[in-house]
C-alpha atoms as a PDB file:
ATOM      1  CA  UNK A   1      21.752   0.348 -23.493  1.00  0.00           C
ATOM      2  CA  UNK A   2      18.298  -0.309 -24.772  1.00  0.00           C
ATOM      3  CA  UNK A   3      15.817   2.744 -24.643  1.00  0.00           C
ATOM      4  CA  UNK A   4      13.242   0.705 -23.663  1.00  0.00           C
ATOM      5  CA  UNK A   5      15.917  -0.502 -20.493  1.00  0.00           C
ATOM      6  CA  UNK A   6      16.576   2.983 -19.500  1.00  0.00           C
ATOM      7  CA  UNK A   7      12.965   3.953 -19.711  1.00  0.00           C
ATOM      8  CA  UNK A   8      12.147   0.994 -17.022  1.00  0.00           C
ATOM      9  CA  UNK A   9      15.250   1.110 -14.951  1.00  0.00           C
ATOM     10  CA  UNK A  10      14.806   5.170 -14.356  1.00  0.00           C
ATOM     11  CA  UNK A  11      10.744   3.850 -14.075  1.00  0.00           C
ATOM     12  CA  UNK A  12      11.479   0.959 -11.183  1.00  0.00           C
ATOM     13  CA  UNK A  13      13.672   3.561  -9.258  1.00  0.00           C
ATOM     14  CA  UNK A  14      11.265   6.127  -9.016  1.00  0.00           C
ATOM     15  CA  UNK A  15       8.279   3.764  -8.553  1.00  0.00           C
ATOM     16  CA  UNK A  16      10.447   2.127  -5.282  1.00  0.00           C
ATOM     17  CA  UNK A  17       9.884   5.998  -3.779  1.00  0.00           C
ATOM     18  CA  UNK A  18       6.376   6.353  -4.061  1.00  0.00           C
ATOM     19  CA  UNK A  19       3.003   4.851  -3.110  1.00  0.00           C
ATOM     20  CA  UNK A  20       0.721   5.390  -5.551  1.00  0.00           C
ATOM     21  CA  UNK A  21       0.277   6.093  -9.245  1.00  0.00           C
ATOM     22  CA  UNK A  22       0.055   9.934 -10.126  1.00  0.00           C
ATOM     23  CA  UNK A  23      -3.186  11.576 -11.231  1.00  0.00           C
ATOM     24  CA  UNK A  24      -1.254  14.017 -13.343  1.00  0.00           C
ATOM     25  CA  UNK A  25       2.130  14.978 -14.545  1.00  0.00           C
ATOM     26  CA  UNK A  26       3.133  19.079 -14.501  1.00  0.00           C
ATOM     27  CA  UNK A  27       6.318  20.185 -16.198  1.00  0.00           C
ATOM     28  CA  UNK A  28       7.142  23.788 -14.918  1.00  0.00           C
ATOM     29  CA  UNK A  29       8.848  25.799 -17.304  1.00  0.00           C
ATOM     30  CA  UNK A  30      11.325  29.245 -16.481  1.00  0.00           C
ATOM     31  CA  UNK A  31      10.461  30.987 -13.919  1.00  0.00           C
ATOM     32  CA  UNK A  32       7.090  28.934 -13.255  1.00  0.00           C
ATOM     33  CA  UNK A  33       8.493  26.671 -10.369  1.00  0.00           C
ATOM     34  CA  UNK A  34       6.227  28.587  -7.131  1.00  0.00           C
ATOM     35  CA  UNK A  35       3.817  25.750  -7.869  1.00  0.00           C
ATOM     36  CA  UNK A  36       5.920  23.146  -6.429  1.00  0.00           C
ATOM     37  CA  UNK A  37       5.681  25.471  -3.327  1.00  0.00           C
ATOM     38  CA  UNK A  38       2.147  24.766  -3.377  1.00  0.00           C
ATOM     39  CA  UNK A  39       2.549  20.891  -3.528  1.00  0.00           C
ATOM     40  CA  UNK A  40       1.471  19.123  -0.388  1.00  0.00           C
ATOM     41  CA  UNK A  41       3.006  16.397   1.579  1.00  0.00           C
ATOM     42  CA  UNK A  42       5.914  16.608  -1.232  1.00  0.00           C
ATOM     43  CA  UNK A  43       8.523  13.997  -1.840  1.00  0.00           C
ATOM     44  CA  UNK A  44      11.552  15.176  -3.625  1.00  0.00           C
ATOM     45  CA  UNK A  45      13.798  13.484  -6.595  1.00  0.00           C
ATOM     46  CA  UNK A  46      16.475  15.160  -7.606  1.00  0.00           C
ATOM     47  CA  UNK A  47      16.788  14.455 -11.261  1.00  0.00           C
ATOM     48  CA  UNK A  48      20.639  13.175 -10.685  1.00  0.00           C
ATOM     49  CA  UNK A  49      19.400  10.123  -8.310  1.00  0.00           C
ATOM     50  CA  UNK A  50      17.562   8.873 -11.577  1.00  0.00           C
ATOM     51  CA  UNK A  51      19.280   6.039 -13.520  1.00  0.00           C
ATOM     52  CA  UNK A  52      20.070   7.782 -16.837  1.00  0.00           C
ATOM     53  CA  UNK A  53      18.460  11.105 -16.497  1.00  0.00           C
ATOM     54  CA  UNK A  54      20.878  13.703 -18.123  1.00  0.00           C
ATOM     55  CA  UNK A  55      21.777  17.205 -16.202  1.00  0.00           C
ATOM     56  CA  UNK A  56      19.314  20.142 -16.360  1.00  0.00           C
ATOM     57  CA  UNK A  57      21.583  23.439 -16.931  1.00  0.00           C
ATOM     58  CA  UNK A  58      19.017  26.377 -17.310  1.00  0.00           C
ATOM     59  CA  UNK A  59      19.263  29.124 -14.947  1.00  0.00           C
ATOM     60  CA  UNK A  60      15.531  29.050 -13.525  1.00  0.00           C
ATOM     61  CA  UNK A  61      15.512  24.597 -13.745  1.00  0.00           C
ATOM     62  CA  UNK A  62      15.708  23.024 -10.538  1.00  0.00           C
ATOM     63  CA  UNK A  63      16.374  20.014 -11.702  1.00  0.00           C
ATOM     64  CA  UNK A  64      13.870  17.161  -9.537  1.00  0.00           C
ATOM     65  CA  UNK A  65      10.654  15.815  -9.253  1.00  0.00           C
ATOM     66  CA  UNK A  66       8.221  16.567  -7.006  1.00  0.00           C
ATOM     67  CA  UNK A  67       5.614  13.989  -5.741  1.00  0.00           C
ATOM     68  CA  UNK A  68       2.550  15.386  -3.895  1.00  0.00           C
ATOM     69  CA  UNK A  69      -0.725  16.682  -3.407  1.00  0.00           C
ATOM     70  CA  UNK A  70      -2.891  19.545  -4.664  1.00  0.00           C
ATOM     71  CA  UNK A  71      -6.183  19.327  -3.418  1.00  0.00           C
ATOM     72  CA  UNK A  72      -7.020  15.426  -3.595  1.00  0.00           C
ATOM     73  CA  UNK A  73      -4.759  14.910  -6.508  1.00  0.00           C
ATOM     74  CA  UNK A  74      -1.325  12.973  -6.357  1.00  0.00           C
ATOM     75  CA  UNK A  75       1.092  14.847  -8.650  1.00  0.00           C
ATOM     76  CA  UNK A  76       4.015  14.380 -10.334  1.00  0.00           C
ATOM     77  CA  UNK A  77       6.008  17.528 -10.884  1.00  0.00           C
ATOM     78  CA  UNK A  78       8.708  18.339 -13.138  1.00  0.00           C
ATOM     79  CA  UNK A  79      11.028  21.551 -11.860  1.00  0.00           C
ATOM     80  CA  UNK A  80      12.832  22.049 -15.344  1.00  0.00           C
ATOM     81  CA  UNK A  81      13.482  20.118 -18.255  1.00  0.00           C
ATOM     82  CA  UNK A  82      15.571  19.091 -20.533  1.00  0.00           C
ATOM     83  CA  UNK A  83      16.413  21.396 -23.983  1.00  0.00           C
ATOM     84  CA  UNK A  84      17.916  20.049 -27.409  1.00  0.00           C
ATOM     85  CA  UNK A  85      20.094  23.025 -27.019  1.00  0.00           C
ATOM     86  CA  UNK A  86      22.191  21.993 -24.287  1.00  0.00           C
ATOM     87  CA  UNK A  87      23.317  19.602 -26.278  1.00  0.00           C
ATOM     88  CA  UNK A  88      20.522  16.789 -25.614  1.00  0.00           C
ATOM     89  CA  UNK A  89      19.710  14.103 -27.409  1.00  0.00           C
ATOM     90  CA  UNK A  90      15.767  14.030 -28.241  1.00  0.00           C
ATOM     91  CA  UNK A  91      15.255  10.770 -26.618  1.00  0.00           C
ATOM     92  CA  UNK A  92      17.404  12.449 -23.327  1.00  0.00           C
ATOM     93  CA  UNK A  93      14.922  15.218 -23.741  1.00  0.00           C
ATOM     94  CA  UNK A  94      12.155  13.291 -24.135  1.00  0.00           C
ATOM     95  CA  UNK A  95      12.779  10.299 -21.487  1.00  0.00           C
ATOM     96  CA  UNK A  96      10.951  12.208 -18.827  1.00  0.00           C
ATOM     97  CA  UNK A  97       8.202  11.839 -20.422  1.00  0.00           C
ATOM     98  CA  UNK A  98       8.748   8.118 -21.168  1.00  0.00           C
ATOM     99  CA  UNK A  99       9.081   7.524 -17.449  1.00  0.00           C
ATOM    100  CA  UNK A 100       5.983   8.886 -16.662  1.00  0.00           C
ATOM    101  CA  UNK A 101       3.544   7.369 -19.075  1.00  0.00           C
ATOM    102  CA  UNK A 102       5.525   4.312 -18.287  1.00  0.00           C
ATOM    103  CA  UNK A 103       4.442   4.637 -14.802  1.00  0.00           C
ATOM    104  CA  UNK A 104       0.855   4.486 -15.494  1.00  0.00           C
ATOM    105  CA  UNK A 105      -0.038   8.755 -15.793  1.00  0.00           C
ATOM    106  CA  UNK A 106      -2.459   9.642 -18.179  1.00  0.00           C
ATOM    107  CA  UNK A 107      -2.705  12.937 -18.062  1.00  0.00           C
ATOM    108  CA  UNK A 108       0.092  15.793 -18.509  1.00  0.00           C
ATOM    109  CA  UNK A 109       0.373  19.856 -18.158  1.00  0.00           C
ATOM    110  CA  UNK A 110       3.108  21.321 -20.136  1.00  0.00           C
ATOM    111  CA  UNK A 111       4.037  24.965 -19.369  1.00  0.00           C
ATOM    112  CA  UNK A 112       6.747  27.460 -20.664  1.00  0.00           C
ATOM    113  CA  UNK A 113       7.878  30.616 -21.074  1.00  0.00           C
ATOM    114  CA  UNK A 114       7.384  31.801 -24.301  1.00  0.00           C
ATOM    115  CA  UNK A 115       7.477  34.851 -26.441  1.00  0.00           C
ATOM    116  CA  UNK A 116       4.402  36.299 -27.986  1.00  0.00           C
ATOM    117  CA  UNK A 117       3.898  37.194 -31.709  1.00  0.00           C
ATOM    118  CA  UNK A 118       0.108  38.022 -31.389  1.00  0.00           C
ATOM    119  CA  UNK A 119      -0.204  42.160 -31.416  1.00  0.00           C
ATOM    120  CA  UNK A 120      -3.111  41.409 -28.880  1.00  0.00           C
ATOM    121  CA  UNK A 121      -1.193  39.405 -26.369  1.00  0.00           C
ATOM    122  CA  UNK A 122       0.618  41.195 -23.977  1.00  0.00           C
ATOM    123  CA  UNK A 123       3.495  40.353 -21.704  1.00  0.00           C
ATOM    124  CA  UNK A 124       2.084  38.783 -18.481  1.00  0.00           C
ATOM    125  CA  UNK A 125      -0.242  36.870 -20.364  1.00  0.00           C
ATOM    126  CA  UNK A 126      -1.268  33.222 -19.841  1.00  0.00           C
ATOM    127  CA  UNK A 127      -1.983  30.815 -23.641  1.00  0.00           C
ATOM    128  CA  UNK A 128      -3.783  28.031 -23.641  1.00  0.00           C
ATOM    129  CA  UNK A 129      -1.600  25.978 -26.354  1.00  0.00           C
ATOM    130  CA  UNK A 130      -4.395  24.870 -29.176  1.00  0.00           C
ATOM    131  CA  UNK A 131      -1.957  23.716 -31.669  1.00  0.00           C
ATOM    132  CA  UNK A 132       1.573  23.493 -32.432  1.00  0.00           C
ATOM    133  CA  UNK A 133       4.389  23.746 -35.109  1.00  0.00           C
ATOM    134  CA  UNK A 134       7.761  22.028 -35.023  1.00  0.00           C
ATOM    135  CA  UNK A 135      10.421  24.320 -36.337  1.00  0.00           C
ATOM    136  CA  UNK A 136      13.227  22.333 -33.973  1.00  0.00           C
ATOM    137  CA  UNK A 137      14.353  20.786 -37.058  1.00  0.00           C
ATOM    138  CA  UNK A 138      14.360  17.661 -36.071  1.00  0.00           C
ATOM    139  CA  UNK A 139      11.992  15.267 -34.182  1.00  0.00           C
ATOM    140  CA  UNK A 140      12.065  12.811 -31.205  1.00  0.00           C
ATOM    141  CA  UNK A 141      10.252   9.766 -32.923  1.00  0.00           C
ATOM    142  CA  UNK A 142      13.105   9.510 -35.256  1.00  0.00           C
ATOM    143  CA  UNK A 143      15.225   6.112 -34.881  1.00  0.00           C
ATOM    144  CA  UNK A 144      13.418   2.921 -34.245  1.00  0.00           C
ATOM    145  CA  UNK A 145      10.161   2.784 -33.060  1.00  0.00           C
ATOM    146  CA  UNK A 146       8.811   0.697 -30.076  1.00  0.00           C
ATOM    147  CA  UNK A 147       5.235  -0.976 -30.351  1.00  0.00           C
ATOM    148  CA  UNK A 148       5.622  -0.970 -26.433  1.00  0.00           C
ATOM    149  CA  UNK A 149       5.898   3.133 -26.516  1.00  0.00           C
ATOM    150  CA  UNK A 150       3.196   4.037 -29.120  1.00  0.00           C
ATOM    151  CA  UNK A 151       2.731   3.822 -33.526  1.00  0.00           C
ATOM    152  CA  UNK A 152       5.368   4.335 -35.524  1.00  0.00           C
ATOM    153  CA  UNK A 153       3.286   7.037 -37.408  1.00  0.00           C
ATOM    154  CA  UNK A 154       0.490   8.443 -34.576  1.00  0.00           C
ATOM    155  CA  UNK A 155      -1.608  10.840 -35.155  1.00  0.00           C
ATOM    156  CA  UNK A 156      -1.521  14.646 -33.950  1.00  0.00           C
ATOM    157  CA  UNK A 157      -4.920  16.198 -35.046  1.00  0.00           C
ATOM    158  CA  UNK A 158      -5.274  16.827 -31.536  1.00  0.00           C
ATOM    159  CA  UNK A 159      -2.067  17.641 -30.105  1.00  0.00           C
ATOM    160  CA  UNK A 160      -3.545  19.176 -27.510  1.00  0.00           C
ATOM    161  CA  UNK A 161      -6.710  17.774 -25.322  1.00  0.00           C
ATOM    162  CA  UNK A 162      -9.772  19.355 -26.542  1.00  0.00           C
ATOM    163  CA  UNK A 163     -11.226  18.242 -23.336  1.00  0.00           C
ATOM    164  CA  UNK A 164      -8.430  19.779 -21.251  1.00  0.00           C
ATOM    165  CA  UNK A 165      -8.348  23.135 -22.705  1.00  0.00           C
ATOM    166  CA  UNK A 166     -12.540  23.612 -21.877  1.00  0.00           C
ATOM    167  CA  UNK A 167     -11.365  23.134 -18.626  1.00  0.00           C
ATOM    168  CA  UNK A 168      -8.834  25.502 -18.717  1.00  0.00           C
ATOM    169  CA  UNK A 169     -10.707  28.114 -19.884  1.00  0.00           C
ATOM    170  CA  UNK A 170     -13.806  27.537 -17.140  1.00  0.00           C
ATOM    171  CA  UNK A 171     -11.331  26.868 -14.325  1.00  0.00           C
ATOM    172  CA  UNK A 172     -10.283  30.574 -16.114  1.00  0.00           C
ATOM    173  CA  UNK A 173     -13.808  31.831 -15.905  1.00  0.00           C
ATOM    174  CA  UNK A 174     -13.962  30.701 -12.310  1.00  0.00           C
ATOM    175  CA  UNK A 175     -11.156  32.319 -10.905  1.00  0.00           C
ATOM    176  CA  UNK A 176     -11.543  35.455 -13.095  1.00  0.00           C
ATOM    177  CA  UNK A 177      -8.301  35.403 -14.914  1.00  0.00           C
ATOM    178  CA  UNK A 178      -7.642  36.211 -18.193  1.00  0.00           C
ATOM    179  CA  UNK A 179      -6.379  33.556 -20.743  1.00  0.00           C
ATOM    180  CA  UNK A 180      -5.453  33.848 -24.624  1.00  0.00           C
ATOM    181  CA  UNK A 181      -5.653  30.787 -26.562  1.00  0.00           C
ATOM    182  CA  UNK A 182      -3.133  29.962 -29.703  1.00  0.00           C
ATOM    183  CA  UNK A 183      -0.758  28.132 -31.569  1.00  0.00           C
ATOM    184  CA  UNK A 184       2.902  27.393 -30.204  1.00  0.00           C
ATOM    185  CA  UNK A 185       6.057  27.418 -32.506  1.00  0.00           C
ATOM    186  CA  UNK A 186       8.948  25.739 -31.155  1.00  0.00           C
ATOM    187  CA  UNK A 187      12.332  26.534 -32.399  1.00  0.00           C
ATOM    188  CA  UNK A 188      15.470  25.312 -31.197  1.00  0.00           C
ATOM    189  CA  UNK A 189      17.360  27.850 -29.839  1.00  0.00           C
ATOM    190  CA  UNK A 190      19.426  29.192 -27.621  1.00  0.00           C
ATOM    191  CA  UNK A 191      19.541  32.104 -29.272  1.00  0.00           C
ATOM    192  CA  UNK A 192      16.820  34.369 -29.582  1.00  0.00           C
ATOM    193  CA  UNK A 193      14.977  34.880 -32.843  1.00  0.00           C
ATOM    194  CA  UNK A 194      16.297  37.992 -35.095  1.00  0.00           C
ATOM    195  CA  UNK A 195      13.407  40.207 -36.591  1.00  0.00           C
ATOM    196  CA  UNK A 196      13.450  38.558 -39.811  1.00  0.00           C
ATOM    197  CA  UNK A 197      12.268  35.046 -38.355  1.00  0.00           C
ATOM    198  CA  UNK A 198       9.712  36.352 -36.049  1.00  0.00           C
ATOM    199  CA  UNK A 199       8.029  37.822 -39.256  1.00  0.00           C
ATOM    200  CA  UNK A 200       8.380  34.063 -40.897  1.00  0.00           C
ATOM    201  CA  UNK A 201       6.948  32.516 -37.691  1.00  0.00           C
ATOM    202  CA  UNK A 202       4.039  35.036 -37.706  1.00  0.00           C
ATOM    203  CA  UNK A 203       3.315  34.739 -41.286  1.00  0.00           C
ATOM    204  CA  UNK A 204       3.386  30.450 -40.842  1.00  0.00           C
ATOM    205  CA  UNK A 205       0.495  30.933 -37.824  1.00  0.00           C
ATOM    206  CA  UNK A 206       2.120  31.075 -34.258  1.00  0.00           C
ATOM    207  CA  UNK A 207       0.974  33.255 -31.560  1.00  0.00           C
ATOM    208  CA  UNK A 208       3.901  32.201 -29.235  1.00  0.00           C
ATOM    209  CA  UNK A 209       7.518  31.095 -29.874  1.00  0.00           C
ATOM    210  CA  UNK A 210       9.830  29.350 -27.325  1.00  0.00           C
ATOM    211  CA  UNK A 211      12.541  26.516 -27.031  1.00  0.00           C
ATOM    212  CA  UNK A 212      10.981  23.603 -25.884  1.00  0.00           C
ATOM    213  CA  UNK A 213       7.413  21.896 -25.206  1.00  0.00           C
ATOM    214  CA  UNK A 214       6.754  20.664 -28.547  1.00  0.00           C
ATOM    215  CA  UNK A 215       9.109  17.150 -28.194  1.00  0.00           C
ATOM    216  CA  UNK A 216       7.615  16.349 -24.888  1.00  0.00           C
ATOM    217  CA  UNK A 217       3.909  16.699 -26.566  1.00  0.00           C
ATOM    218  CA  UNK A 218       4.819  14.910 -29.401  1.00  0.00           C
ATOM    219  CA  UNK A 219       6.098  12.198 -27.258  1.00  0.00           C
ATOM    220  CA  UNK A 220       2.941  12.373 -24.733  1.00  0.00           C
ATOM    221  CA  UNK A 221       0.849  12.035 -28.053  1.00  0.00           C
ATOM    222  CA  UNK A 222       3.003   9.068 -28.493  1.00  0.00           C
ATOM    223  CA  UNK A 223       1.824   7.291 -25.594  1.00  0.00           C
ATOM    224  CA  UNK A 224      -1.326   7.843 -25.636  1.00  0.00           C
ATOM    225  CA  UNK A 225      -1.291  10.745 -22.820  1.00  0.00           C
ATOM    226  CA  UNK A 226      -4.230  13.649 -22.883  1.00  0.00           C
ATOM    227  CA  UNK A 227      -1.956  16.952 -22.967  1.00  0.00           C
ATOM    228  CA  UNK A 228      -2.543  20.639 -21.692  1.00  0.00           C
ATOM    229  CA  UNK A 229      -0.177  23.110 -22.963  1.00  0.00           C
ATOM    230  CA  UNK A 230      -0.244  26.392 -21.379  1.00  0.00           C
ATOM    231  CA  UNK A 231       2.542  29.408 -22.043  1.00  0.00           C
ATOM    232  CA  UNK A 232       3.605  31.844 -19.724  1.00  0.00           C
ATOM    233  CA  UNK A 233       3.888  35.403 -22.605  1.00  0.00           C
ATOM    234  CA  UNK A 234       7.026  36.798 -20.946  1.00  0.00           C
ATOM    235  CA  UNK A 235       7.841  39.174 -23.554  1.00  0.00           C
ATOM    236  CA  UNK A 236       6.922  40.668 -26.893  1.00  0.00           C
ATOM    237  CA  UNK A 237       7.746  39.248 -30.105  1.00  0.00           C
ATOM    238  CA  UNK A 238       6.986  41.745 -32.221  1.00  0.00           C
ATOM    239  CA  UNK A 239       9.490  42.807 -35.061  1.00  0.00           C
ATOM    240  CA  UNK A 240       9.020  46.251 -35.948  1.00  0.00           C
ATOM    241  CA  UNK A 241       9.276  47.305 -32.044  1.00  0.00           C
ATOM    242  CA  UNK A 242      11.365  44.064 -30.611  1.00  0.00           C
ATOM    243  CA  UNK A 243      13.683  45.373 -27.687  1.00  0.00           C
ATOM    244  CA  UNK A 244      17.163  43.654 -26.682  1.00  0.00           C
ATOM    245  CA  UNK A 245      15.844  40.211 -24.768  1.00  0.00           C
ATOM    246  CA  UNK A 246      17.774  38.153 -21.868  1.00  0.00           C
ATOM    247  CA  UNK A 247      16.811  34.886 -19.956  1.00  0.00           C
ATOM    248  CA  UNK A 248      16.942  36.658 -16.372  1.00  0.00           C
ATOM    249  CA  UNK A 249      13.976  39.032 -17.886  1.00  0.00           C
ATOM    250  CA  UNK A 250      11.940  36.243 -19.260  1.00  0.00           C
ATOM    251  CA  UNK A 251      12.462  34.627 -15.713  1.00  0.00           C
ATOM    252  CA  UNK A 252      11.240  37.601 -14.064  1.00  0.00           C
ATOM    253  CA  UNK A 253       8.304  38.328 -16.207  1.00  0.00           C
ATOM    254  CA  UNK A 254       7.476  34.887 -15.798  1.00  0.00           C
ATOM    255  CA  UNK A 255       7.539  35.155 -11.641  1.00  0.00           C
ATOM    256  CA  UNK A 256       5.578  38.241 -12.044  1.00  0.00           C
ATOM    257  CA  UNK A 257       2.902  36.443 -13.707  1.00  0.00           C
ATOM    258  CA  UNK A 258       3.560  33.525 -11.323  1.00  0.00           C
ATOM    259  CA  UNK A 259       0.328  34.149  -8.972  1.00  0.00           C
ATOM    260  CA  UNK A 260      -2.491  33.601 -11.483  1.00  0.00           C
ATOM    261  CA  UNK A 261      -0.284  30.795 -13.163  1.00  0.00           C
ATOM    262  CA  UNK A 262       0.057  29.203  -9.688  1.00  0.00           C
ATOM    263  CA  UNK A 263      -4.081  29.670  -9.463  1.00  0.00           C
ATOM    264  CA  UNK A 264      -4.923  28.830 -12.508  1.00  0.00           C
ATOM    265  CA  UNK A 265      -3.201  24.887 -12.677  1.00  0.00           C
ATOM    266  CA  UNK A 266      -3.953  24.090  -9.022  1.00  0.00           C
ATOM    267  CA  UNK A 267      -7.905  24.662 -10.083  1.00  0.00           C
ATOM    268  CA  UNK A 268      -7.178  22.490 -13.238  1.00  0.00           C
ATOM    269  CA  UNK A 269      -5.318  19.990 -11.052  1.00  0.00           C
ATOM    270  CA  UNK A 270      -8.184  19.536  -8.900  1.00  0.00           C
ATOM    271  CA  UNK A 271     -11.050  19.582 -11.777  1.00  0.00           C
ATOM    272  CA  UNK A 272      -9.052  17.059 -14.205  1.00  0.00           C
END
């Protein structure tokens, strides 16, 4: 089927369940789904019910939507995502994102859990993404391009929403809770990264290194959407002192830092 089909078909069936247009779209990354706790008068899509939406298979995905309020907002709320390493197509793991531009949102907050490289980060941490690299080896804008979706060459000098991330950091200031700001590398998994690559990464610029995030902002960019990126530092990436890693420990790290994560987006929600 055409993409540009499946983008409206899985568009029309969500837009038959709810009233109104979303302010913003939140994808919550491992271990960072308490916020949809937190979302008022919520309506519920399980990702399954939506015409050509692939299966989310990561321990710590919940796999639906979640339409509600925070504050006088109307959100849209992503509990997991899709990840080329399951075996995902880009434009599977991108269509999400498709969807939602497609149903009129302008505005999107990517989060993730994500290992930091900086020696001054420490696990617990909260980034403000400022910049990315792609390391996935591959990218979702490959194939034909739509005029209908965005350029066939846009432009990424500012992947990230300058305007967004001053927010950020003053809804940050507000609330008293520390944030690092830094660049992103997004590799493609699912294993983690052996010593020698971590050096590489560090070397190339990134502060933080995880699986995922970097399609779905390229394809926000796409469209036209203003993107926040914020990582959740679950662990240290360090080489000369890196300790045995598994995804139940990133997921906990990440729910121990869950409290000032869950603070810290519902002020952005309601000052965006």
């Amino acid at each position: 089927m055409n993409y540009l089909n499946r983008i409206n078909e899985a568009k029309e069936y969500i837009k038959s369940k709810i009233k109104k247009t979303p302010d913003v779209a939140v994808i919550l990354g491992s271990g960072l789904g308490k916020l949809a706790g937190e979302i008022e008068n919520k309506m519920v899509i399980k990702y399954s019910e939506v015409p050509h939406f692939p299966e989310s298979t990561v321990v710590g995905h919940a796999g639906e939507f979640i339409f509600g309020n925070i504050g006088d907002k109307f959100v849209m709320a992503m509990n997991g995502r899709f990840h080329y390493y399951e075996g995902h197509d880009m434009k599977d793991v991108t269509l999400p994102i498709r969807v939602m531009r497609a149903l009129g949102i302008e505005k999107i907050i990517v989060t993730n859990a994500a290992g930091g490289m900086n020696p001054e980060f420490e696990a617990g941490d909260l980034m403000l993404i400022t910049d990315h690299i792609n390391f996935i080896g591959t990218n979702p804008l490959i194939g034909r391009n739509f005029e209908e979706l965005g350029p066939r060459f846009p432009d990424m000098s500012q992947a990230y929403n300058r305007e967004l991330i001053a927010i950020a950091e003053n809804c940050a200031n507000k609330l008293d809770i520390k944030v690092q700001k830094g660049v992103y590398v997004a590799v493609s998994g699912p294993n983690y990264e052996t010593p020698a690559e971590l050096r590489m990464l560090r070397i190339m610029g990134a502060d933080a290194v995880g699986m995922s995030t970097v399609p779905e902002v390229i394809v926000a960019n796409h469209g036209g959407m203003k993107v926040l990126g914020i990582s959740c530092i679950t662990d240290m990436a360090i080489p000369d002192n890196l300790e045995p890693l598994d995804h139940e420990r990133v997921v906990a790290t990440a729910a121990r830092a869950t409290e000032k994560f869950v603070k810290l987006v519902k002020e952005i929600i309601v000052n965006i």
